[in-house]
C-alpha atoms as a PDB file:
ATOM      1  CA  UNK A   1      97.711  64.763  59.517  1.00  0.00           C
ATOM      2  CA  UNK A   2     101.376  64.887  60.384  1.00  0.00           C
ATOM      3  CA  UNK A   3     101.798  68.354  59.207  1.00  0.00           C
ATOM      4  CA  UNK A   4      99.106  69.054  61.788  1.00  0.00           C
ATOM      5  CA  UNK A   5     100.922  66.778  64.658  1.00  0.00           C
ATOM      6  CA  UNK A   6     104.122  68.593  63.654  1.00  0.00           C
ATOM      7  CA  UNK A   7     102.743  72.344  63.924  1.00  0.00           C
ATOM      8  CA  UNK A   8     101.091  71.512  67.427  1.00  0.00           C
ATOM      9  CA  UNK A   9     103.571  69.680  69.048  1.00  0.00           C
ATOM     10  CA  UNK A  10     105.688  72.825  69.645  1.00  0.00           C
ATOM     11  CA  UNK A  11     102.559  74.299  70.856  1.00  0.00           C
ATOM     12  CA  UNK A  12     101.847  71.855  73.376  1.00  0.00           C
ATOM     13  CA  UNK A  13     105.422  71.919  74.279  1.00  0.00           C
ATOM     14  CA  UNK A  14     105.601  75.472  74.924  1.00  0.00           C
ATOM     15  CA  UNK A  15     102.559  75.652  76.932  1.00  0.00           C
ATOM     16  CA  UNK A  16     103.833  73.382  79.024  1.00  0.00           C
ATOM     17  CA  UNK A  17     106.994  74.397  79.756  1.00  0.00           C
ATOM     18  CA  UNK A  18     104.920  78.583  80.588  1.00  0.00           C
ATOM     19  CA  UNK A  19     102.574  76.269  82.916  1.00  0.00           C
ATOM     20  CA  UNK A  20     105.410  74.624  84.678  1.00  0.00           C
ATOM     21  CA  UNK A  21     107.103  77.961  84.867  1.00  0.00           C
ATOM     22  CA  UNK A  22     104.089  79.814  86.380  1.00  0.00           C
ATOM     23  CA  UNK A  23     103.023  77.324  88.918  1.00  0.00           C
ATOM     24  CA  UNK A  24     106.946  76.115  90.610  1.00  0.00           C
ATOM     25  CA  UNK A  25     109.694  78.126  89.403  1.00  0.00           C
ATOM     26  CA  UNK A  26     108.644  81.830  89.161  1.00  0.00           C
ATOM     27  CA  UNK A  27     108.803  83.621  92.836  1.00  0.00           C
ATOM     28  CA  UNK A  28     105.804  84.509  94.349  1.00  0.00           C
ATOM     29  CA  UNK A  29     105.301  87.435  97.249  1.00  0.00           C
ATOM     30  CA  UNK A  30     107.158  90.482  97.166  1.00  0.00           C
ATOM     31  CA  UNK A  31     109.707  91.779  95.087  1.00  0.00           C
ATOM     32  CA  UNK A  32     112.416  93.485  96.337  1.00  0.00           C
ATOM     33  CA  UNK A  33     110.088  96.238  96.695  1.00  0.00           C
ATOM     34  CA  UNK A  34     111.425  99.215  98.221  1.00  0.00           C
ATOM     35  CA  UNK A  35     109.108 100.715 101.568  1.00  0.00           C
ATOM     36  CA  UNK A  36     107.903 103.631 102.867  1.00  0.00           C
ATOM     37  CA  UNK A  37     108.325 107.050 102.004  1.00  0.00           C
ATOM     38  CA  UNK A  38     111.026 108.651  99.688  1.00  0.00           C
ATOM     39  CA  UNK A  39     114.395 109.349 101.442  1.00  0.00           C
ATOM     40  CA  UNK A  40     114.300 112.993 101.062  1.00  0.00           C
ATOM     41  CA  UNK A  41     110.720 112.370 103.623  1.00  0.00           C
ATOM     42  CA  UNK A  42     113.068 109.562 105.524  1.00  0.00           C
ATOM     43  CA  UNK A  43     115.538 112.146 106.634  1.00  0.00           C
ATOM     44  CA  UNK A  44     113.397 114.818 108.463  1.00  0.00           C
ATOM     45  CA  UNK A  45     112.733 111.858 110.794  1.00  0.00           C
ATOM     46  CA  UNK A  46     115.542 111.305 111.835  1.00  0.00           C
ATOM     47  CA  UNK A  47     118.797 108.986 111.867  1.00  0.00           C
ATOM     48  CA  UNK A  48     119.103 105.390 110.345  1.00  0.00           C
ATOM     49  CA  UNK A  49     120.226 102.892 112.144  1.00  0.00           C
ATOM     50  CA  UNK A  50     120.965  99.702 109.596  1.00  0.00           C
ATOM     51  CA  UNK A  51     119.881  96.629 111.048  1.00  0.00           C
ATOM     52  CA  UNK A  52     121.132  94.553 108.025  1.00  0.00           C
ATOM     53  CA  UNK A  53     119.616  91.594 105.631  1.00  0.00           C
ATOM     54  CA  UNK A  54     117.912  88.885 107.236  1.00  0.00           C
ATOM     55  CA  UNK A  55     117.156  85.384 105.745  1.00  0.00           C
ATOM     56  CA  UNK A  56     114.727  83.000 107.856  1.00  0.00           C
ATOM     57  CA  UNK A  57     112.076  80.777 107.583  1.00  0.00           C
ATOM     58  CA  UNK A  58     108.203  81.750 108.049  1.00  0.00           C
ATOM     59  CA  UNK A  59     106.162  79.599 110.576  1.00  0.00           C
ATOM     60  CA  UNK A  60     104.781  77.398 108.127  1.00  0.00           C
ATOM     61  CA  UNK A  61     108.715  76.216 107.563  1.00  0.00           C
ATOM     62  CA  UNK A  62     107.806  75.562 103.993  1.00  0.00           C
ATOM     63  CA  UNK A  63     108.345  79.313 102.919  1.00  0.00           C
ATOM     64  CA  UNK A  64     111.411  81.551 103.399  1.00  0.00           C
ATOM     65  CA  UNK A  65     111.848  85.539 103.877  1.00  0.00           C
ATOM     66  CA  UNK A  66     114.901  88.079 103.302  1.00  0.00           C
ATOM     67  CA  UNK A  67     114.545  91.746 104.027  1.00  0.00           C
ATOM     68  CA  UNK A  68     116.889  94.131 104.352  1.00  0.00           C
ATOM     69  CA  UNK A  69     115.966  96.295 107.480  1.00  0.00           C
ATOM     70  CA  UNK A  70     116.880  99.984 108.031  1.00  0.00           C
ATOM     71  CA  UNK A  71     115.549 101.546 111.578  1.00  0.00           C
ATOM     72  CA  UNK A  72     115.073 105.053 112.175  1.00  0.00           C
ATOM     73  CA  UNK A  73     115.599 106.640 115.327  1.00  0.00           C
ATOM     74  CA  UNK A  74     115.243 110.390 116.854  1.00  0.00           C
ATOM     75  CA  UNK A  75     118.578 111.921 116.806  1.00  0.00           C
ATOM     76  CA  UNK A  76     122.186 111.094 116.657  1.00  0.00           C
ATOM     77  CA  UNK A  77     121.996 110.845 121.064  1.00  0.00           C
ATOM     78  CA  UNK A  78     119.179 107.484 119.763  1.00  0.00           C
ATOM     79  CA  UNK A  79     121.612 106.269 117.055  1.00  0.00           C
ATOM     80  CA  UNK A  80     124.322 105.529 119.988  1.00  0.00           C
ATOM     81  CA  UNK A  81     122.133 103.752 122.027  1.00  0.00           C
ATOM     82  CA  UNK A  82     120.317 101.993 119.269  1.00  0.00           C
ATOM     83  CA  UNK A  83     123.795 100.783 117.969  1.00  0.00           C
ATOM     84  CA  UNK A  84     124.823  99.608 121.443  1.00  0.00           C
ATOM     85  CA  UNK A  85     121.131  97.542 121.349  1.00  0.00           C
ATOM     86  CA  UNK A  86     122.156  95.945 117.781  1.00  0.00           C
ATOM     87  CA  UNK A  87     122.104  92.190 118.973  1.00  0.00           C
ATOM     88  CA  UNK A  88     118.587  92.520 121.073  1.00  0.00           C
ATOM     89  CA  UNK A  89     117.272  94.447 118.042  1.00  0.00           C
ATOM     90  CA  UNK A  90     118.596  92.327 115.100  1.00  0.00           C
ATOM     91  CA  UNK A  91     117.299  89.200 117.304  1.00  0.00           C
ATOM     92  CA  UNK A  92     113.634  90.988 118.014  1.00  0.00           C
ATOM     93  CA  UNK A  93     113.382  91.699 113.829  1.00  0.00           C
ATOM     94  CA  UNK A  94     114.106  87.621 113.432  1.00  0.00           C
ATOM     95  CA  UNK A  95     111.520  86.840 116.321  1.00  0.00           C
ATOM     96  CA  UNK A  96     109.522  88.555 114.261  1.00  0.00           C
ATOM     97  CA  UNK A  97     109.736  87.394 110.945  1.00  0.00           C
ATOM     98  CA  UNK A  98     109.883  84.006 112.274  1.00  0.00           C
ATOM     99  CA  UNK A  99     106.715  84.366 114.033  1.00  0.00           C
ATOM    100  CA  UNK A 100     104.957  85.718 110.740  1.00  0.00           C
ATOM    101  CA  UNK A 101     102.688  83.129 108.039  1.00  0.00           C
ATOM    102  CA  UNK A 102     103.317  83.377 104.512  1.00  0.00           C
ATOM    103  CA  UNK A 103      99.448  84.866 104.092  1.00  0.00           C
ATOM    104  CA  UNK A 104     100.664  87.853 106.992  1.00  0.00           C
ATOM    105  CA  UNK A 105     103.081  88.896 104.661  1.00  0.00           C
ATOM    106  CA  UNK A 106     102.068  88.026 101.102  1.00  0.00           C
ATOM    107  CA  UNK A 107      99.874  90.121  99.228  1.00  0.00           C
ATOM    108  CA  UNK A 108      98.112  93.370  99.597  1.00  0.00           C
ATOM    109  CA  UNK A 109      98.959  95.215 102.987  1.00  0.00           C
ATOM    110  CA  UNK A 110     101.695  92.389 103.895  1.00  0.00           C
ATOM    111  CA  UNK A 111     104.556  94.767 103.873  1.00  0.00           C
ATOM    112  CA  UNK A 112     102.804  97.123 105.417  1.00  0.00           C
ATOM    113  CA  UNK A 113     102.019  94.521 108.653  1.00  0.00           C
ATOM    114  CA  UNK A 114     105.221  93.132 108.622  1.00  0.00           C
ATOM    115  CA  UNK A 115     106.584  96.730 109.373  1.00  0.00           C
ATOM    116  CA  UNK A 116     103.903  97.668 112.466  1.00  0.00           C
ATOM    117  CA  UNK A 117     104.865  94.092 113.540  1.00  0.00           C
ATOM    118  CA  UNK A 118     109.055  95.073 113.961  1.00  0.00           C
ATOM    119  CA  UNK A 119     108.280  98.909 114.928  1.00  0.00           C
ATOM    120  CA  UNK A 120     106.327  97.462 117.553  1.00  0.00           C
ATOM    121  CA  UNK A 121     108.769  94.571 118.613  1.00  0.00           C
ATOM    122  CA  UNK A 122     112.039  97.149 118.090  1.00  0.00           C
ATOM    123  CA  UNK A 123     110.456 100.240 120.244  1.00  0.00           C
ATOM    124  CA  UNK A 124     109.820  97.647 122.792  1.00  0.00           C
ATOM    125  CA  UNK A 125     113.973  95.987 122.769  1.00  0.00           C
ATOM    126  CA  UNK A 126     114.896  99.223 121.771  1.00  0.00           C
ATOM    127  CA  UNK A 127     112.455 101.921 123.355  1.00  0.00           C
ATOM    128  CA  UNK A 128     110.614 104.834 121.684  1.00  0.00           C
ATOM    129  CA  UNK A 129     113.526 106.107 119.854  1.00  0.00           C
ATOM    130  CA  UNK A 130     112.137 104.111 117.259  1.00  0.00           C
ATOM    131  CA  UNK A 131     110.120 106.582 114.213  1.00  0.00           C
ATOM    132  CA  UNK A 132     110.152 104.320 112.060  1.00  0.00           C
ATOM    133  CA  UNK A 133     110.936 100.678 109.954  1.00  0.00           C
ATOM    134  CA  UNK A 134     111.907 100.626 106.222  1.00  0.00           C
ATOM    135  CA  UNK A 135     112.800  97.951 104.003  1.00  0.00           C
ATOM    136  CA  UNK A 136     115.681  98.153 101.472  1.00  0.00           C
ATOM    137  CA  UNK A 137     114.648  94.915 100.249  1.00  0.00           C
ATOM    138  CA  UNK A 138     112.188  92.476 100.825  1.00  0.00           C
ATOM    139  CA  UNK A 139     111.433  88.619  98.849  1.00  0.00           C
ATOM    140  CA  UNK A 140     108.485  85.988 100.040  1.00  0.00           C
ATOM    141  CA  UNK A 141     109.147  82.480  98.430  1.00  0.00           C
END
């Protein structure tokens, strides 16, 4: 009997400590999953303009976003204005994301929401310039 106790304690132990892993310590959402098309695609669009990494609450307050946002914009004539619009377009991206649930942006199609969500909010703060959003990075927890 205590060989048996001995042999399934570890067991039970083990399982325990995968089930407590699973359920509250491993991240859920997105991965730092890179977005949209390959760069060599990217760059017949266009210019970047790099917005930068965000960090910021979702509405439910309970869950938390980072993304690292590129833009894309017509031509280099866009990129100047674009840059001179950074603050009303880095502020429009955090409107955004802090407007967004956890279930907009989690799971299949999320990412792909979240980015006709900012290229509609940037074309409008930063006009049709705009081609395109990308993200470099992008983590739900």
């Amino acid at each position: 009997m205590k060989k048996i106790l001995l042999l399934a304690l570890p067991l039970v132990l083990a399982g325990g400590l995968a089930a407590g892993y699973l359920l509250w310590l491993r991240p859920h959402g997105a991965q730092a999953e890179p977005a949209g098309r390959p760069a060599a695609e990217r760059a017949a669009e266009g210019v970047p303009v790099k917005l930068g990494e965000f960090t910021t609450n979702l509405e439910d307050g309970l869950h938390m976003i980072q993304v690292d946002v590129d833009l894309w914009v017509k031509d280099k004539k866009a990129l100047k204005s674009m840059e001179e619009r950074a603050s009303l377009l880095r502020d429009a991206v955090v409107g955004v994301l802090r407007a967004t649930s956890y279930e907009d942006v989690n799971g299949r199609g999320g990412m792909d929401r979240l980015r006709q969500r900012l290229l509609e909010r940037t074309r409008a703060a930063g006009g049709e310039a705009v081609t395109g959003v990308y993200f470099n990075k992008l983590i739900v927890q």
